[in-house]
N, C-alpha and C. Protein backbone atom coordinates (compact mmCIF):
# COMPACT_ATOMS: atom_id res chain seq x y z
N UNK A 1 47.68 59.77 158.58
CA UNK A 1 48.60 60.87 158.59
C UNK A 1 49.77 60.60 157.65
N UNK A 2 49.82 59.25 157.66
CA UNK A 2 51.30 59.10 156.63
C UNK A 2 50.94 59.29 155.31
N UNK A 3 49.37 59.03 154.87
CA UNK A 3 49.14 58.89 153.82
C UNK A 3 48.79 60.70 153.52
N UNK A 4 48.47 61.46 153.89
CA UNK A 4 48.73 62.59 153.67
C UNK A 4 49.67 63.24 153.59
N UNK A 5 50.82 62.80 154.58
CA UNK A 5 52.41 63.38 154.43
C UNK A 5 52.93 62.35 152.77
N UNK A 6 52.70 61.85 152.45
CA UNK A 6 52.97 61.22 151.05
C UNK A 6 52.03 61.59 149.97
N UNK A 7 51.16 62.12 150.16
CA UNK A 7 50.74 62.95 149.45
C UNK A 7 51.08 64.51 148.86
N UNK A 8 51.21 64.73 150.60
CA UNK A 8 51.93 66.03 150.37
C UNK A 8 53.15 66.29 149.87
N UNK A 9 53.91 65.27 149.68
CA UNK A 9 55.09 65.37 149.19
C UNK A 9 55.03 64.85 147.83
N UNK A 10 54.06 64.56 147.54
CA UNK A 10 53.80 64.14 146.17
C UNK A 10 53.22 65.43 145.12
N UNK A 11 52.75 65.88 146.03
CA UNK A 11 52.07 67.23 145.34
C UNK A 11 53.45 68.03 145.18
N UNK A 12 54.51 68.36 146.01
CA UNK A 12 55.48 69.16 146.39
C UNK A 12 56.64 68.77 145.21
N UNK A 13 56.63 67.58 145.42
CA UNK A 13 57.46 66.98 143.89
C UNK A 13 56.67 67.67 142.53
N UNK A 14 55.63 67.31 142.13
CA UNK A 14 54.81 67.89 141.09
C UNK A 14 55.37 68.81 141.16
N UNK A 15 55.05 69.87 142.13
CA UNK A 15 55.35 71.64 142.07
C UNK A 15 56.71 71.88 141.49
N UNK A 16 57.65 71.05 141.94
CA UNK A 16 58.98 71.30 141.67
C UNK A 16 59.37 71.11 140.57
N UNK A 17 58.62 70.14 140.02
CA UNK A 17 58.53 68.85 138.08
C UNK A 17 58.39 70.21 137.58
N UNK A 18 56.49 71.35 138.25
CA UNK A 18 56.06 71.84 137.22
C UNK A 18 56.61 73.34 137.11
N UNK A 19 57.82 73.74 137.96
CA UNK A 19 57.94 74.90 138.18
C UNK A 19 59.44 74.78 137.77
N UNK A 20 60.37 73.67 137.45
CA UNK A 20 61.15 73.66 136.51
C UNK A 20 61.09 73.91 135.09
N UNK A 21 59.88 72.86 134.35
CA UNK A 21 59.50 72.90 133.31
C UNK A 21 59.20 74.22 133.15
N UNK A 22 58.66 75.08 134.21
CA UNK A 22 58.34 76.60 133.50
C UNK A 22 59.27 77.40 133.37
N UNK A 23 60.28 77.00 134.18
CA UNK A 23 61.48 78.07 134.35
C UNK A 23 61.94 77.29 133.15
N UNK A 24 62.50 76.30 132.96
CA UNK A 24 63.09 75.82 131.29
C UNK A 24 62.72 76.61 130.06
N UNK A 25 60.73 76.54 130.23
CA UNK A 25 60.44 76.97 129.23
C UNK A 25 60.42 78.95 128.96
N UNK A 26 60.49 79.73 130.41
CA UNK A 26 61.36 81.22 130.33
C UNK A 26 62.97 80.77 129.37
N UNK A 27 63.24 79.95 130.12
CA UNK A 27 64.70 80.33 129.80
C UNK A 27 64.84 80.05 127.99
N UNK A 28 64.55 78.84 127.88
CA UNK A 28 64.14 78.64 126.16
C UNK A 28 63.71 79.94 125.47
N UNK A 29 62.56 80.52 125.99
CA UNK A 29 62.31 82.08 125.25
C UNK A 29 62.77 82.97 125.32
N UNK A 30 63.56 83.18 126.20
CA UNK A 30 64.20 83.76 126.65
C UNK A 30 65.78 84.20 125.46
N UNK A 31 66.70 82.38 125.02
CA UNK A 31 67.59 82.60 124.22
C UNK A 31 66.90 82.37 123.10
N UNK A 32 65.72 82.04 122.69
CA UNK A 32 65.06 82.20 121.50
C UNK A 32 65.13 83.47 121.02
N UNK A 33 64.67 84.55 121.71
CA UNK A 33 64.52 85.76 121.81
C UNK A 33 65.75 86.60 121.42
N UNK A 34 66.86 86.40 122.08
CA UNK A 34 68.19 86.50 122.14
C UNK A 34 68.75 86.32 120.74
N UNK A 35 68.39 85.40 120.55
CA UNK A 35 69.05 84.88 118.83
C UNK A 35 68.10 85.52 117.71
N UNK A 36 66.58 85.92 118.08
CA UNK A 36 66.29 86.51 117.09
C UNK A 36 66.84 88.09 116.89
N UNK A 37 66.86 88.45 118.51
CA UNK A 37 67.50 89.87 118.27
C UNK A 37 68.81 89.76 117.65
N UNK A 38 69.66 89.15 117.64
CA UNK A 38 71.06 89.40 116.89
C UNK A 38 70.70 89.13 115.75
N UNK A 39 70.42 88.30 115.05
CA UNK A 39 70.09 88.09 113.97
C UNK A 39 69.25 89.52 113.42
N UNK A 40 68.53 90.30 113.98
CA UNK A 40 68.45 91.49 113.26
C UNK A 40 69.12 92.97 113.41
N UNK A 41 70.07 92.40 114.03
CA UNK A 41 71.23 93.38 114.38
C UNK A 41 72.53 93.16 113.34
N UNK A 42 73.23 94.23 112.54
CA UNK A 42 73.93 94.12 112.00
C UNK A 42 75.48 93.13 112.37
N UNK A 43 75.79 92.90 112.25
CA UNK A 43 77.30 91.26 112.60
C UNK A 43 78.61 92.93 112.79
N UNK A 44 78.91 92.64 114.24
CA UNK A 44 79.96 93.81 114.72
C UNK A 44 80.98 93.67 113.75
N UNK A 45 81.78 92.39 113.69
CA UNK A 45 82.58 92.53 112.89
C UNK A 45 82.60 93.01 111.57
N UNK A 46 80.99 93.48 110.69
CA UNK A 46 81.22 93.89 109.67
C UNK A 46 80.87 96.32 109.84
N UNK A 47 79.98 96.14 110.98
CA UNK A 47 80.31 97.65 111.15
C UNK A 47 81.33 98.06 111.79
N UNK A 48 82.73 97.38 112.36
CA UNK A 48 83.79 97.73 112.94
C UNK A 48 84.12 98.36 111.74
N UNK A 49 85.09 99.73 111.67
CA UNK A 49 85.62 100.43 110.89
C UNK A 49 87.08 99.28 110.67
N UNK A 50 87.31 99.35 109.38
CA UNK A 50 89.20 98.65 108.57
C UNK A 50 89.51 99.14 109.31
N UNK A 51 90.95 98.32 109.52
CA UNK A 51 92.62 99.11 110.18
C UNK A 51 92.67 100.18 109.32
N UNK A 52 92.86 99.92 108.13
CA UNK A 52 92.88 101.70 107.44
C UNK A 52 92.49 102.52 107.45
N UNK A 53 91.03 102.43 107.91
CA UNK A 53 90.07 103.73 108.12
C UNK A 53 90.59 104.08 109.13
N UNK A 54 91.01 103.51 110.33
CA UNK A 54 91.43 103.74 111.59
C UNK A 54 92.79 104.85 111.29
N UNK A 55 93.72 104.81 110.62
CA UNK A 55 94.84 105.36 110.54
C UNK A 55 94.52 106.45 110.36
N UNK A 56 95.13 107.81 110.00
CA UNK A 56 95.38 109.01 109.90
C UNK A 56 96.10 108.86 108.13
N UNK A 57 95.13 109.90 108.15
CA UNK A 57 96.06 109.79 106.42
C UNK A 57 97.38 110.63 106.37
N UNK A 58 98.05 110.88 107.01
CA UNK A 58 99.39 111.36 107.78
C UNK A 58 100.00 109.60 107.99
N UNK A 59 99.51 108.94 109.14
CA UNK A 59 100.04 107.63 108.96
C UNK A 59 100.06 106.43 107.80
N UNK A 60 98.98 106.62 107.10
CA UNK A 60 98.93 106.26 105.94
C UNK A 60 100.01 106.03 104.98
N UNK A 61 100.38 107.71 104.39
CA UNK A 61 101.27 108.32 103.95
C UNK A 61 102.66 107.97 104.24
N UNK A 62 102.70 107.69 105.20
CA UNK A 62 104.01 107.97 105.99
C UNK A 62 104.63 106.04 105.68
N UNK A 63 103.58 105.28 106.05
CA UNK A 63 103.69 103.75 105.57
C UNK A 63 103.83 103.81 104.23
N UNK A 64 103.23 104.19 103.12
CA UNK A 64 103.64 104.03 102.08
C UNK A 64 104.80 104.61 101.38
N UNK A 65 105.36 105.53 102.01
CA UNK A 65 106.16 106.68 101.64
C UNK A 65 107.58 105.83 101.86
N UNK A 66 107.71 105.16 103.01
CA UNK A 66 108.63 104.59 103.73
C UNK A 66 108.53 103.13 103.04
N UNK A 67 107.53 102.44 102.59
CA UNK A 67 107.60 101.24 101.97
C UNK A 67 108.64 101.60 100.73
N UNK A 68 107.96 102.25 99.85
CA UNK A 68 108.63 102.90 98.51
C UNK A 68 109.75 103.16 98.38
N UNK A 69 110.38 104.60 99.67
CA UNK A 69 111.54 104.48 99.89
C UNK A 69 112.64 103.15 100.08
N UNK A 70 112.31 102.43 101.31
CA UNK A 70 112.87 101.63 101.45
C UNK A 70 112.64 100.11 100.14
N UNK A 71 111.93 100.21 99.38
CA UNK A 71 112.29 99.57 97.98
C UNK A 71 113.75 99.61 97.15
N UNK A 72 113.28 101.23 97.13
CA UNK A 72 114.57 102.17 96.30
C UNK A 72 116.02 101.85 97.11
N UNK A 73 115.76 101.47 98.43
CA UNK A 73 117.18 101.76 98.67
C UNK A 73 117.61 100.37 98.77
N UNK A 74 116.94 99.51 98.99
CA UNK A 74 117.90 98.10 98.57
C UNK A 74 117.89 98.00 96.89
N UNK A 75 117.19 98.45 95.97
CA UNK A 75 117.23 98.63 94.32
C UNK A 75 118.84 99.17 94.19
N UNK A 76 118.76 100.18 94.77
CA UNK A 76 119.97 101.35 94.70
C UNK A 76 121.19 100.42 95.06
N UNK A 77 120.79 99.57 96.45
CA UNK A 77 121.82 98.78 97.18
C UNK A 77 122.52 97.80 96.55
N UNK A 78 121.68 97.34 95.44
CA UNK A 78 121.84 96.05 94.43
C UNK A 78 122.93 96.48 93.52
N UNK A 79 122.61 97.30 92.64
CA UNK A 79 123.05 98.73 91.99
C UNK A 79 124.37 99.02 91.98
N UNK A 80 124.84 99.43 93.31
CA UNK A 80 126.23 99.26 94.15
C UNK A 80 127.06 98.51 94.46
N UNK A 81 126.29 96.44 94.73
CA UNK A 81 127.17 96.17 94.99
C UNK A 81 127.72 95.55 93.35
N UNK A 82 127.12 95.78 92.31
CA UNK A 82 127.11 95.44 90.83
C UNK A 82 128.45 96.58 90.19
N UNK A 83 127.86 97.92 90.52
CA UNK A 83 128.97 98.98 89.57
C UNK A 83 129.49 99.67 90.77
N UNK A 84 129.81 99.75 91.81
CA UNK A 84 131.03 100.47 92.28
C UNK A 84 132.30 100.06 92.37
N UNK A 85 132.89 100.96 92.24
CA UNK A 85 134.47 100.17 92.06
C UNK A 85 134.96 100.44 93.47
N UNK A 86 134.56 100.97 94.56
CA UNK A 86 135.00 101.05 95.65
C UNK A 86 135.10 100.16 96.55
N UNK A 87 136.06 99.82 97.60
CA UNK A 87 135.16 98.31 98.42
C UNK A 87 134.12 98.59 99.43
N UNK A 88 134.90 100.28 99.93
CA UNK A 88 133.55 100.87 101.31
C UNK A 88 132.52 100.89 100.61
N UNK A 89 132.38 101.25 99.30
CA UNK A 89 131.13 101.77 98.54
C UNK A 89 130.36 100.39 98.17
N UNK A 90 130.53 99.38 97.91
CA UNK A 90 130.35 97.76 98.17
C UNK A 90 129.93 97.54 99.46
N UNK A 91 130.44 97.82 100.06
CA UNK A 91 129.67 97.38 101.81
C UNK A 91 128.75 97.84 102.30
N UNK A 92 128.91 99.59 101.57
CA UNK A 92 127.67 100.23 102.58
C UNK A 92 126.21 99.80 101.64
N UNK A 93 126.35 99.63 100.02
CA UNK A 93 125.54 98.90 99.22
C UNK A 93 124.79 97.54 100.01
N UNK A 94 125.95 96.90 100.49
CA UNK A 94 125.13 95.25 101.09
C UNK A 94 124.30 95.79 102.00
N UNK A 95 125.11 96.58 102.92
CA UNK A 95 124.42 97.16 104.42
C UNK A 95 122.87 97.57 104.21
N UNK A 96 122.68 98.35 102.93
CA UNK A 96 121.69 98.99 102.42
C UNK A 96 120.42 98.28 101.79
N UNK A 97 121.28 96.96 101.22
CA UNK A 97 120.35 95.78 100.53
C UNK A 97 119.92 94.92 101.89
N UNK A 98 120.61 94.63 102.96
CA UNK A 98 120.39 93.91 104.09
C UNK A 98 119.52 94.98 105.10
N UNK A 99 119.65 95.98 105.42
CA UNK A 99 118.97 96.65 106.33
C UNK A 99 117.70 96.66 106.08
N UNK A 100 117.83 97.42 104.73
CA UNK A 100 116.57 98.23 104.16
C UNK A 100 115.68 96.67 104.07
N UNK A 101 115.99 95.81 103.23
CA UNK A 101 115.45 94.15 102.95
C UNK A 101 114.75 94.13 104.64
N UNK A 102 115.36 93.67 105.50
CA UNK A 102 114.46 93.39 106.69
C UNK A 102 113.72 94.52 107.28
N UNK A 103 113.96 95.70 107.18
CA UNK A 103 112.98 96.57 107.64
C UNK A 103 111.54 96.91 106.82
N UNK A 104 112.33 96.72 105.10
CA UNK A 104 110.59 96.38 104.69
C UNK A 104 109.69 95.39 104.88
N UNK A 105 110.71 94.40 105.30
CA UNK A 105 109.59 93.19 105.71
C UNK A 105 109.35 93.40 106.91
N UNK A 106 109.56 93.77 107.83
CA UNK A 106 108.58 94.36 108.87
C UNK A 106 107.56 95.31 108.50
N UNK A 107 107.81 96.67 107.22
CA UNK A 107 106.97 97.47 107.79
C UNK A 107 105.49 96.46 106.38
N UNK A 108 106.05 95.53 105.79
CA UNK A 108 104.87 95.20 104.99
C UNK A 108 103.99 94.40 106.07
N UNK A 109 104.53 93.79 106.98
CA UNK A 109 103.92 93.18 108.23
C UNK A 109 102.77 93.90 108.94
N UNK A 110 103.77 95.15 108.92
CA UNK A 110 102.37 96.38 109.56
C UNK A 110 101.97 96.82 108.88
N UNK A 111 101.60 96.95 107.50
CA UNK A 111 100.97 97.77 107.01
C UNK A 111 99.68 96.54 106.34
N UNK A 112 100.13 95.64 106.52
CA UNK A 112 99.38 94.22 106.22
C UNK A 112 97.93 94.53 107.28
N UNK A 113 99.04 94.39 109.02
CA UNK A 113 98.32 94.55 109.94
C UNK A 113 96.75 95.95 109.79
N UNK A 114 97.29 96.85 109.19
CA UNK A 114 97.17 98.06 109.63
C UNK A 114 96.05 97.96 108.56
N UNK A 115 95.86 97.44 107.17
CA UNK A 115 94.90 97.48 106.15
C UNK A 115 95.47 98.29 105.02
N UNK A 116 97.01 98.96 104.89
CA UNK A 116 97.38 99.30 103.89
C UNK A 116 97.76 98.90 102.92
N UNK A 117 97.05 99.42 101.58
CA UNK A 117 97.72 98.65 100.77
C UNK A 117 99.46 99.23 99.80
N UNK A 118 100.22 98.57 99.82
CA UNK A 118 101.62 98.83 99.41
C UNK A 118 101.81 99.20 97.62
N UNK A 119 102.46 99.81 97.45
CA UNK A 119 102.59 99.68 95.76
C UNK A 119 103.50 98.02 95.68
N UNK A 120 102.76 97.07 94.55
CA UNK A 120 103.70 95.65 94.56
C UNK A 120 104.78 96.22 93.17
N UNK A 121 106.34 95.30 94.03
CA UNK A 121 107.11 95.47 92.99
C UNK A 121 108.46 96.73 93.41
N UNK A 122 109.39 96.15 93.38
CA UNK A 122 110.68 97.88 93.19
C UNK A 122 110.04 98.78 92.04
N UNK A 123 110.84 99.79 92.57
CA UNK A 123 110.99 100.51 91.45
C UNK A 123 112.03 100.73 90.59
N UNK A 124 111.64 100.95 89.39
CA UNK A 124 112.64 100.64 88.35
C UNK A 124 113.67 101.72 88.62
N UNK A 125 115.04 101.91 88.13
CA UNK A 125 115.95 102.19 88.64
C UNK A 125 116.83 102.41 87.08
N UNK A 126 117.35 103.79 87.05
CA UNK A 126 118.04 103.88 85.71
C UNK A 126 119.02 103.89 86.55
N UNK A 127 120.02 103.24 85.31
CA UNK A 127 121.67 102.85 85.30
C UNK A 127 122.14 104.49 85.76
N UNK A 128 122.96 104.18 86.57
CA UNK A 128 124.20 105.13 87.24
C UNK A 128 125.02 105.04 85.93
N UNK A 129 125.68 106.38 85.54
CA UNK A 129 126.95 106.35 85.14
C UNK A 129 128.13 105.63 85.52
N UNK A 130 128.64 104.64 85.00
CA UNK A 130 129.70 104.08 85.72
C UNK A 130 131.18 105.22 85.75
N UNK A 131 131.46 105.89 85.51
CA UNK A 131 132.47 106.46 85.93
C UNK A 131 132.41 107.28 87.26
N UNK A 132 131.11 107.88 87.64
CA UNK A 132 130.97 108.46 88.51
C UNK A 132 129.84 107.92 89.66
N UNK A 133 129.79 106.71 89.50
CA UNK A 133 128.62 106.06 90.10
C UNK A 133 129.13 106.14 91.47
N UNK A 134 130.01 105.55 92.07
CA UNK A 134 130.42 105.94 93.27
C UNK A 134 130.24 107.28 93.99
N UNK A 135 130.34 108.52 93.57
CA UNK A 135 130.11 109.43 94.17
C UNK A 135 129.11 109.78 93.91
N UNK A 136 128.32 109.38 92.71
CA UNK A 136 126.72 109.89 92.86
C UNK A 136 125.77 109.09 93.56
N UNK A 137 126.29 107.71 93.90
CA UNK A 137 125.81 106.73 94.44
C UNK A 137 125.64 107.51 96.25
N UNK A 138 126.76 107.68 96.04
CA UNK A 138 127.09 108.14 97.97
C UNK A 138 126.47 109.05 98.46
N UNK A 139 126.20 110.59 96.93
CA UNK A 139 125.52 111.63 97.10
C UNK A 139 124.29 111.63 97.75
N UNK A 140 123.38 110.24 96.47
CA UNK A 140 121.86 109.95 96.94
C UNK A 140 122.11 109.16 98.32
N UNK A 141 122.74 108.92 98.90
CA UNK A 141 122.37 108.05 100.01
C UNK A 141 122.76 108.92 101.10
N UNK A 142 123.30 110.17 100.94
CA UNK A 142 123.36 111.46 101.81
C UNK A 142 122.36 111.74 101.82
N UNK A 143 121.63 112.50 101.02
CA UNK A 143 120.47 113.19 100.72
C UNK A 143 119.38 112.12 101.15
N UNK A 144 119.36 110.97 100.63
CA UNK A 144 117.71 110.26 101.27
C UNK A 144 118.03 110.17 102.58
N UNK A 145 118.87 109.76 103.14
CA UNK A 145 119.27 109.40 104.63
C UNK A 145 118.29 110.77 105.14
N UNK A 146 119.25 111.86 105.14
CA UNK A 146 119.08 113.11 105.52
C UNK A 146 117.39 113.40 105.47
N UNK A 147 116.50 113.04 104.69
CA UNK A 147 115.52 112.93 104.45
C UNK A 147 114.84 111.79 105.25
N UNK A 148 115.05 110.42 105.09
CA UNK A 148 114.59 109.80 105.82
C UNK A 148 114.38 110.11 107.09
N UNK A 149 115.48 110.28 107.80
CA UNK A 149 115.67 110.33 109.02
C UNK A 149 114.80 111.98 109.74
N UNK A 150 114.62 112.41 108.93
CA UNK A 150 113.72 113.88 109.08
C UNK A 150 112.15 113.19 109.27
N UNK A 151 111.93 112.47 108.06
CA UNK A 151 110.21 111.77 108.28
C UNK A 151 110.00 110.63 109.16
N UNK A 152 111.26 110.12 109.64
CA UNK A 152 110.55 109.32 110.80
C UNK A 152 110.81 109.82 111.78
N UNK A 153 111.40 110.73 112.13
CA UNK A 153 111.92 111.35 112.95
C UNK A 153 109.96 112.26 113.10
N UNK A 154 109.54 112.76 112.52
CA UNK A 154 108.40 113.39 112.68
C UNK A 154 107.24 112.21 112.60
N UNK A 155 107.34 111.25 112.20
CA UNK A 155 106.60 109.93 112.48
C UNK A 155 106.70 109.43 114.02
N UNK A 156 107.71 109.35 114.67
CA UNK A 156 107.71 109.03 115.65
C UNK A 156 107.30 110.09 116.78
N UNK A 157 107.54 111.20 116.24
CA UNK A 157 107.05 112.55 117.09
C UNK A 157 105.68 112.59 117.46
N UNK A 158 105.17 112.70 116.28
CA UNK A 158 103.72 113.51 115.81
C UNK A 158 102.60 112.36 115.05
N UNK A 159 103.36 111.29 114.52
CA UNK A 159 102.23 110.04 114.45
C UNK A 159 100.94 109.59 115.45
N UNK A 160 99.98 109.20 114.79
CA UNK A 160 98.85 109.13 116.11
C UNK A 160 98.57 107.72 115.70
N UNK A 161 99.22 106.85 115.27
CA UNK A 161 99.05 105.25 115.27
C UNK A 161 100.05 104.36 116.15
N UNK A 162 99.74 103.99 117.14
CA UNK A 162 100.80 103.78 118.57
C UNK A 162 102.17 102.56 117.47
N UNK A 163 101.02 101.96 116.82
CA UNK A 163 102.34 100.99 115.93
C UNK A 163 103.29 101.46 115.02
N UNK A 164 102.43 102.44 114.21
CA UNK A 164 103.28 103.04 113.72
C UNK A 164 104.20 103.76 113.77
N UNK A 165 104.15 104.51 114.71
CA UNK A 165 105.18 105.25 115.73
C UNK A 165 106.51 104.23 116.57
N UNK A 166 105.80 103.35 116.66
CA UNK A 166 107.10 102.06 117.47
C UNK A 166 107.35 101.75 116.48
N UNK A 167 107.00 101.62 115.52
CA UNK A 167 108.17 100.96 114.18
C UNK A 167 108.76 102.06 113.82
N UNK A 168 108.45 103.30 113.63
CA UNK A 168 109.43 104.33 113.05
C UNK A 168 110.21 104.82 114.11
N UNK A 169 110.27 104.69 115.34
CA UNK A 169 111.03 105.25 116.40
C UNK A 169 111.80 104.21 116.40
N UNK A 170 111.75 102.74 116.39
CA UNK A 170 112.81 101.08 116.56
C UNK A 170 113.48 101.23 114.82
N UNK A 171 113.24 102.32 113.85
CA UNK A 171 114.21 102.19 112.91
C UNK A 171 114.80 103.17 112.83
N UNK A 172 114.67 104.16 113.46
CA UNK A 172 115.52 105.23 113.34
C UNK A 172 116.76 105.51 113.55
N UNK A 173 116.90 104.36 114.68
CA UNK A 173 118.80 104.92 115.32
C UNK A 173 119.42 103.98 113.92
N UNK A 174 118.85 102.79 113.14
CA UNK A 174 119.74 102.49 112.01
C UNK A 174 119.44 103.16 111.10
N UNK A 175 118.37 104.05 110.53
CA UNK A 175 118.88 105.49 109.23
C UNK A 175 119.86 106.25 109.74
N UNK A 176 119.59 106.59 111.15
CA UNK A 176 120.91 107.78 111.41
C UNK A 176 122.21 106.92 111.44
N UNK A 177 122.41 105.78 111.38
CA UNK A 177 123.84 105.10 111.26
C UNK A 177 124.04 104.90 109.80
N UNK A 178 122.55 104.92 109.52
CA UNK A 178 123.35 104.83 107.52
C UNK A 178 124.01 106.01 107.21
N UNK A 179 123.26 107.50 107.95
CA UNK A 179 123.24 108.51 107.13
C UNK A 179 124.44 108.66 107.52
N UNK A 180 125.01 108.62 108.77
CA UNK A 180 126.74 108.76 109.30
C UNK A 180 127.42 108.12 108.87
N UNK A 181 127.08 106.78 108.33
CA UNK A 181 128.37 106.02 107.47
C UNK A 181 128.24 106.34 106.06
N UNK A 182 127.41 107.03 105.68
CA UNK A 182 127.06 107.52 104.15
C UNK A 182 127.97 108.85 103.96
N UNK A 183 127.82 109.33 104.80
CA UNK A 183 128.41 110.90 104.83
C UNK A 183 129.90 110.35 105.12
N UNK A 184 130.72 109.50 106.05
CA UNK A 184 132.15 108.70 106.44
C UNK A 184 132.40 108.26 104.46
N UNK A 185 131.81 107.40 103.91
CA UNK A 185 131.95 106.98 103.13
C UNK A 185 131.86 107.85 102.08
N UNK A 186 131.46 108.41 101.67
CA UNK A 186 131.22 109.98 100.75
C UNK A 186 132.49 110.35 101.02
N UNK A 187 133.20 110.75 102.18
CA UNK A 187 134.22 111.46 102.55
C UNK A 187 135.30 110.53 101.85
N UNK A 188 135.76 109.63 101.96
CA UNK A 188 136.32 108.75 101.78
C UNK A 188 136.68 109.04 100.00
N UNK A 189 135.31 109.49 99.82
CA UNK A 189 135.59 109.09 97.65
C UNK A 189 136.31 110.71 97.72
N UNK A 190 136.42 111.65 98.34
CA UNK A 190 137.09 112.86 97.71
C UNK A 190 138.01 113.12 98.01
């Protein structure tokens, strides 16, 4: 009897040896199988649509529009603190070279993020009249303000890119402080 109960448990071991080895060898074909199917499946990361395709050509627009701008206005800012003879008109210049300077380097951050590509480089910038550079200086920075603050103002409204919209809504309350110290300072030259 013992020699049959050691048998039987010898057979029972086998079963277990041979019914691993089979389940090993499912499971082996199993990720064999697995790897051949991906391998004839296109790689996600290359049919995921760009950040750019993703945008709205409204948001698009609106990033490049605002890159450009904000070029011009630290160009302009430079500009100012070089030929105005005023000292407010000097400050609101730095303000303009310092603001505008860190807000484009945020929005090149997102637009990096986003897959846009930026125009590289300011834009060139003809000489102000120096006799009247101060008040024509102050004029344009009425008028873009006034403008700016209109397109992000509808960027943050009506934008359908959640980032893009938080960056133009987190810069807005400082255009409307340029455009109020632009218009204070304007006042100031007449």
């Amino acid at each position: 009897m013992k020699h049959l109960s050691k048998l039987t448990s010898h057979f029972a071991l086998a079963a277990l040896v041979a019914g691993g080895l089979f389940l090993a060898g499912i499971v082996q074909a199993a990720e064999e199988k697995a790897k051949a199917d991906s391998a004839k499946k296109p790689d996600a990361a290359k049919t995921e649509k760009s950040p750019a395709a993703a945008l709205s050509d409204k948001d698009k627009d609106f990033i490049q529009a605002a890159a450009k701008g904000g070029m011009m206005e630290v160009e302009m800012g430079k500009m100012g603190q070089k030929q105005a003879k005023s000292a407010d008109v000097k400050k609101f210049a730095t303000l303009m070279v310092n603001d505008h300077t860190k807000a484009n380097n945020q929005l090149k951050a997102l637009a990096k993020k986003k897959g846009v590509t930026l125009e590289a480089g300011a834009p060139k910038m003809d000489k102000m009249n120096d006799a009247t550079f101060d008040k024509d200086y102050m004029a344009d920075m009425v008028k873009d303000h006034e403008k700016d603050v209109a397109e992000f103002e509808k960027e943050a409204k009506d934008g359908s890119d959640a980032d893009v919209k938080a960056w133009a809504t987190k810069t807005l309350p400082t255009l409307k402080k340029h455009l109020e110290l632009a218009k204070e300072t304007q006042g100031k030259l007449k």
